[in-house]
Protein backbone atom coordinates (compact mmCIF):
# COMPACT_ATOMS: atom_id res chain seq x y z
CA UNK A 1 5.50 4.69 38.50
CA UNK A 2 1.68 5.03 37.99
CA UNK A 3 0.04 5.56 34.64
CA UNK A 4 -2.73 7.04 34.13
CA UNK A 5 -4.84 6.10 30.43
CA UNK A 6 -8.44 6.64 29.69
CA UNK A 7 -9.88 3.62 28.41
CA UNK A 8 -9.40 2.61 24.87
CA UNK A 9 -10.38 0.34 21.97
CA UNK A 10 -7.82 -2.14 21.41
CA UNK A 11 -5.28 -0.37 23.34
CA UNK A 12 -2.50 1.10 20.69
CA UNK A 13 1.54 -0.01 21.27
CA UNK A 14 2.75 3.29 22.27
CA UNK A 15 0.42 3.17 25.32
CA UNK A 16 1.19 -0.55 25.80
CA UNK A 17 4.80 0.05 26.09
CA UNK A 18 3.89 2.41 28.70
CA UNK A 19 1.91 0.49 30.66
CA UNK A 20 4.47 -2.74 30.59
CA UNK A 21 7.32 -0.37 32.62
CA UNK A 22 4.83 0.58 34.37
CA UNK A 23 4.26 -0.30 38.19
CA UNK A 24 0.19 0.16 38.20
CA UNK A 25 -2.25 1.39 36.16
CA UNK A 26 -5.13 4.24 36.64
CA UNK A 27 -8.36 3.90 34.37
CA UNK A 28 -9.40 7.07 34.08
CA UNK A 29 -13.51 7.06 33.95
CA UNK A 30 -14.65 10.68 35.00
CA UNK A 31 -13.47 12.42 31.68
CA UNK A 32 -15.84 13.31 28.83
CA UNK A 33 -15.81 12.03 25.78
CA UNK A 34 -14.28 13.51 22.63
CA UNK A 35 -14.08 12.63 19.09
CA UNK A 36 -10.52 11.72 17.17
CA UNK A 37 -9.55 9.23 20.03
CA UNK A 38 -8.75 6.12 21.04
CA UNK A 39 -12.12 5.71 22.49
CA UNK A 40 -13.83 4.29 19.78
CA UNK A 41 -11.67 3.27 17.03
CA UNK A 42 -8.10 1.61 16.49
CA UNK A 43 -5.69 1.23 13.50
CA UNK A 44 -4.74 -2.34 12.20
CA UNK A 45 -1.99 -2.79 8.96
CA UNK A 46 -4.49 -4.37 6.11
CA UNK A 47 -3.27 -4.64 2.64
CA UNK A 48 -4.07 -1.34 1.59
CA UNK A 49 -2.86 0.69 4.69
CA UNK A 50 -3.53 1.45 7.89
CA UNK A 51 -7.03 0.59 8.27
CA UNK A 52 -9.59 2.25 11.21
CA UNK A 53 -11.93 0.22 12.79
CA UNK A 54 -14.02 2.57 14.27
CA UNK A 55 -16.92 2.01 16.80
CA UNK A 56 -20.29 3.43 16.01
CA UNK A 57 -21.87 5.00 18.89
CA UNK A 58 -25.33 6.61 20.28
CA UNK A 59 -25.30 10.25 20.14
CA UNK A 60 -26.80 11.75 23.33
CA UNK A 61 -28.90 15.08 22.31
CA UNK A 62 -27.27 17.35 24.76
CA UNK A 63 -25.53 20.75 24.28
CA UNK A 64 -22.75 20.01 26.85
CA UNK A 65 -20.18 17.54 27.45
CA UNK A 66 -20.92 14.06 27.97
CA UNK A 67 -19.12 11.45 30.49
CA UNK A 68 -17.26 9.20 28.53
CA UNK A 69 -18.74 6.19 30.86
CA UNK A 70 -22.25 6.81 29.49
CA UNK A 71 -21.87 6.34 25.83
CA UNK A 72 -23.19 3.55 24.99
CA UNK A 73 -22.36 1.51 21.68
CA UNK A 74 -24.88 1.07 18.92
CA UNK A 75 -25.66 -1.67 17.27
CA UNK A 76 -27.90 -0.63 14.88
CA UNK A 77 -24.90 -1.80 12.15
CA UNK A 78 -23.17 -5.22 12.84
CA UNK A 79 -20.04 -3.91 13.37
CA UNK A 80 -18.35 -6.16 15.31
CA UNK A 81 -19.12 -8.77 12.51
CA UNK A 82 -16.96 -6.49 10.35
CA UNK A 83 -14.12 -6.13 12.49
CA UNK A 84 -13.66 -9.45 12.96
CA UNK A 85 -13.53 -10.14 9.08
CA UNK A 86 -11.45 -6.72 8.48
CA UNK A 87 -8.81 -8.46 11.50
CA UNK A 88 -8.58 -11.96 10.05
CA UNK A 89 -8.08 -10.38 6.59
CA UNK A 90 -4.94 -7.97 7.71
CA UNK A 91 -3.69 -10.84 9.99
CA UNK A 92 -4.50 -14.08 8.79
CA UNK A 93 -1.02 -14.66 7.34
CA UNK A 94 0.85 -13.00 10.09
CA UNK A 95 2.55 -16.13 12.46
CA UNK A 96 0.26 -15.96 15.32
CA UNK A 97 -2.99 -14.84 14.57
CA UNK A 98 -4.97 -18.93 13.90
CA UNK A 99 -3.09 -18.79 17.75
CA UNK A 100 -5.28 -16.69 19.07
CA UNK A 101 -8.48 -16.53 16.46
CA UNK A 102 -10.53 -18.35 18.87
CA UNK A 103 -9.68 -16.26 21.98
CA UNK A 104 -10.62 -12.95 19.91
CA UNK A 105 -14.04 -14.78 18.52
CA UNK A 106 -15.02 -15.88 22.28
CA UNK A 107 -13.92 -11.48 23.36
CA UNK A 108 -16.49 -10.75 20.88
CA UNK A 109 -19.07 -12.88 21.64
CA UNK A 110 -20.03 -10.83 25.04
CA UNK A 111 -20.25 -6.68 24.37
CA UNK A 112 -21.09 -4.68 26.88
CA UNK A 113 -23.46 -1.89 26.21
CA UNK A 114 -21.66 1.12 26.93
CA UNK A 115 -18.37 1.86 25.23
CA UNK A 116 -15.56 2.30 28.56
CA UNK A 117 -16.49 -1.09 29.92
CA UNK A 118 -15.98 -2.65 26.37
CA UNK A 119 -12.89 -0.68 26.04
CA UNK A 120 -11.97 -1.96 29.15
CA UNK A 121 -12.55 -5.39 28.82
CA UNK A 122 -9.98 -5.23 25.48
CA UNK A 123 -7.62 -4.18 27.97
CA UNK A 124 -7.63 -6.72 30.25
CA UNK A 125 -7.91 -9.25 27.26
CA UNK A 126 -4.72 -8.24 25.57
CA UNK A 127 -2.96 -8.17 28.89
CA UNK A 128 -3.57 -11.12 30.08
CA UNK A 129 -2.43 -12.71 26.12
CA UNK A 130 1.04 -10.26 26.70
CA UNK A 131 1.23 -11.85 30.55
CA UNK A 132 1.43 -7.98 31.93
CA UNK A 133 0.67 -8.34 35.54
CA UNK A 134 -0.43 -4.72 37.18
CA UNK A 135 -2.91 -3.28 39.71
CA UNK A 136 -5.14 -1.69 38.08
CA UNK A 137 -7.37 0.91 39.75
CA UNK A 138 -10.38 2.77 38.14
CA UNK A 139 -10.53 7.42 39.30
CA UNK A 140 -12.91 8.40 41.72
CA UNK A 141 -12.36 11.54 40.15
CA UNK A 142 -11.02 13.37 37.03
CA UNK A 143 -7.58 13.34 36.97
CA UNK A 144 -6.61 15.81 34.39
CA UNK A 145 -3.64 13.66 33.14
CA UNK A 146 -1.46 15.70 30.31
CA UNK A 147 0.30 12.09 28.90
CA UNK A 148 -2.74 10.15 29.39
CA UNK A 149 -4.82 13.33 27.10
CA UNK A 150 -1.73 12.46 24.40
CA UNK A 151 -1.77 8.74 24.55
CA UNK A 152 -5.70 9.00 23.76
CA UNK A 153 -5.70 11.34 20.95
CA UNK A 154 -5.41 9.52 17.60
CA UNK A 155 -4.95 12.97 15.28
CA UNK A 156 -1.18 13.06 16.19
CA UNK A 157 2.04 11.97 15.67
CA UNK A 158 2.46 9.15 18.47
CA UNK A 159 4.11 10.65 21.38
CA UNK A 160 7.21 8.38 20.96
CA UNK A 161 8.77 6.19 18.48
CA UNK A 162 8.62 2.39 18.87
CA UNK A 163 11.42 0.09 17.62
CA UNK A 164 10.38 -1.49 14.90
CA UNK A 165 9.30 -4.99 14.25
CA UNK A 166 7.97 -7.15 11.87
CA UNK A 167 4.70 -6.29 10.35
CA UNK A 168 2.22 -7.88 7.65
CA UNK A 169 2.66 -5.76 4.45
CA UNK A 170 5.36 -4.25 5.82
CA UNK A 171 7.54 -4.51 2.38
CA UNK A 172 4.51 -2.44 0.88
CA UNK A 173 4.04 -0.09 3.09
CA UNK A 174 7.23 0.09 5.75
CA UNK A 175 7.03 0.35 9.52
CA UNK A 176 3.26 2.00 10.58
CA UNK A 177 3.97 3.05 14.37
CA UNK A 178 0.99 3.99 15.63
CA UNK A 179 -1.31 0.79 15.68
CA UNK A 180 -3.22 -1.64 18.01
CA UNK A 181 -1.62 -3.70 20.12
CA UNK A 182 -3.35 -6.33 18.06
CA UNK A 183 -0.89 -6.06 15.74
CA UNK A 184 2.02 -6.28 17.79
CA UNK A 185 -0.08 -9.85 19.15
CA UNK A 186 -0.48 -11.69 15.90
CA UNK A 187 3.11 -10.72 14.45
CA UNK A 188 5.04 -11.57 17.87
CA UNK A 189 2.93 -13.30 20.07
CA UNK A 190 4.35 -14.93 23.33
CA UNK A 191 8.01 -13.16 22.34
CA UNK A 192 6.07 -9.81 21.98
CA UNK A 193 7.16 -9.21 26.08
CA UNK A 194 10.58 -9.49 24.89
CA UNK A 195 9.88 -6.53 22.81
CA UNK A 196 8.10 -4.81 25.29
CA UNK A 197 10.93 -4.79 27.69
CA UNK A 198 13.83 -3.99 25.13
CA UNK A 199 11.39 -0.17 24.72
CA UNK A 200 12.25 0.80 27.71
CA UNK A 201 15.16 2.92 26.63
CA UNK A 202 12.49 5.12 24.23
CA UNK A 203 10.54 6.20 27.42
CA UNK A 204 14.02 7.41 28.91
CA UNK A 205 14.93 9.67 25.93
C-alpha cells in the first residue's frame, strides 16, 4: 500500500501509524500551503495541556495561493530555542527522553530555510529513531490525496483512534490522541514499534 502525506512538523501518531503498515511513502511537495495544519506546528502533552509548538513563517505578499515548498521559515524570533526548552520541560521525566536529548539538540542544530525540507528532515529523523524502513518518493505532481488532506489538517478530530499508552501527565489530563510522534518517542522509545504494529487492527475498522 502507498501513502501519500504532505510534509509535516514533527510528524503526529495517527499519521505515523499509517506510515509503519505502510509499504512506501509519497511526500507530497506540489500542494499549497494552508493554515491550521500540520505544516508548521505540532502538539506535545506539557503540564498544563496539550501544548502547540508552532513555526513562525515569512508571509509572501501575494493574492493567490502559495506552494507549500517555498515558504520559508523565519527566524526573526528564536524559536527553535523555545521548543527545545518547551520539549525538555513536557518530557524530561518521561523514561526515554535524556535517551535521545542529544540526538534532538544535534536535529536542531542544522535548519533548513524553507519549511517542507525542515519538515522533512523531522521525518526522516523520527524514522530512523522508530527503525521504520520505507521508500520514500517525493510528487512530480499534485496528487490531490483525500486521507493525506485529513492527516494534515490539525482543526479536527484525528481521523482514527490510537490505543492508548502511557503518557506524561496523563493522570491530570487522560489519554490526548492527537500528538507528535515525539511523544510517543520519549514515553516508549525502542518498544514504541511494538506499539506501532499492535495499531494495525484500527486502520482495518
Amino acid at each position: 500500500m502507498e501513502l501519500i502525506l504532505h510534509p509535516s512538523y514533527f510528524i503526529d501518531v495517527v499519521s505515523l501509524v499509517h506510515v509503519y503498515h505502510s509499504d512506501s511513502i509519497v511526500l507530497e511537495t506540489h500542494d499549497n500551503y494552508l493554515k491550521q495544519t500540520y505544516r508548521n506546528r505540532c502538539y506535545i502533552a506539557a503540564a498544563n495541556g496539550k501544548l502547540a509548538l508552532n513555526i513562525p513563517i515569512i508571509h509572501q505578499k501575494s493574492g493567490g495561493s502559495v506552494p507549500y515548498k517555498s515558504i520559508e521559515i523565519s527566524q526573526a524570533e528564536d524559536w527553535a530555542t523555545q521548543h527545545l526548552k518547551s520539549i525538555k520541560s513536557a518530557y524530561n521525566s518521561s523514561p526515554f527522553y535524556e535517551y535521545y536529548e542529544a540526538d534532538l539538540q544535534c536535529l536542531f542544530s542544522n535548519i533548513p530555510e524553507t519549511l517542507m525540507e525542515w519538515n522533512i528532515k523531522t521525518f526522516n529523523w523520527l524514522l530512523g529513531l522508530f527503525s521504520i524502513s520505507k521508500t520514500i518518493n517525493l510528487s512530480t505532481e499534485y496528487l490531490n490525496d483525500s486521507k493525506a488532506q485529513q492527516l494534515i489538517t490539525a482543526k479536527q478530530a484525528p481521523i482514527l483512534s490510537v490505543s492508548p499508552y502511557i503518557q506524561v501527565f496523563q493522570e491530570k489530563h487522560g489519554f490526548m490522541n492527537d500528538l507528535s510522534s515525539l511523544d510517543l518517542l520519549f514515553n516508549l522509545g525502542p518498544s514504541a514499534g511494538v506499539y506501532l504494529k499492535e495499531q494495525l487492527g484500527l486502520l482495518k475498522r
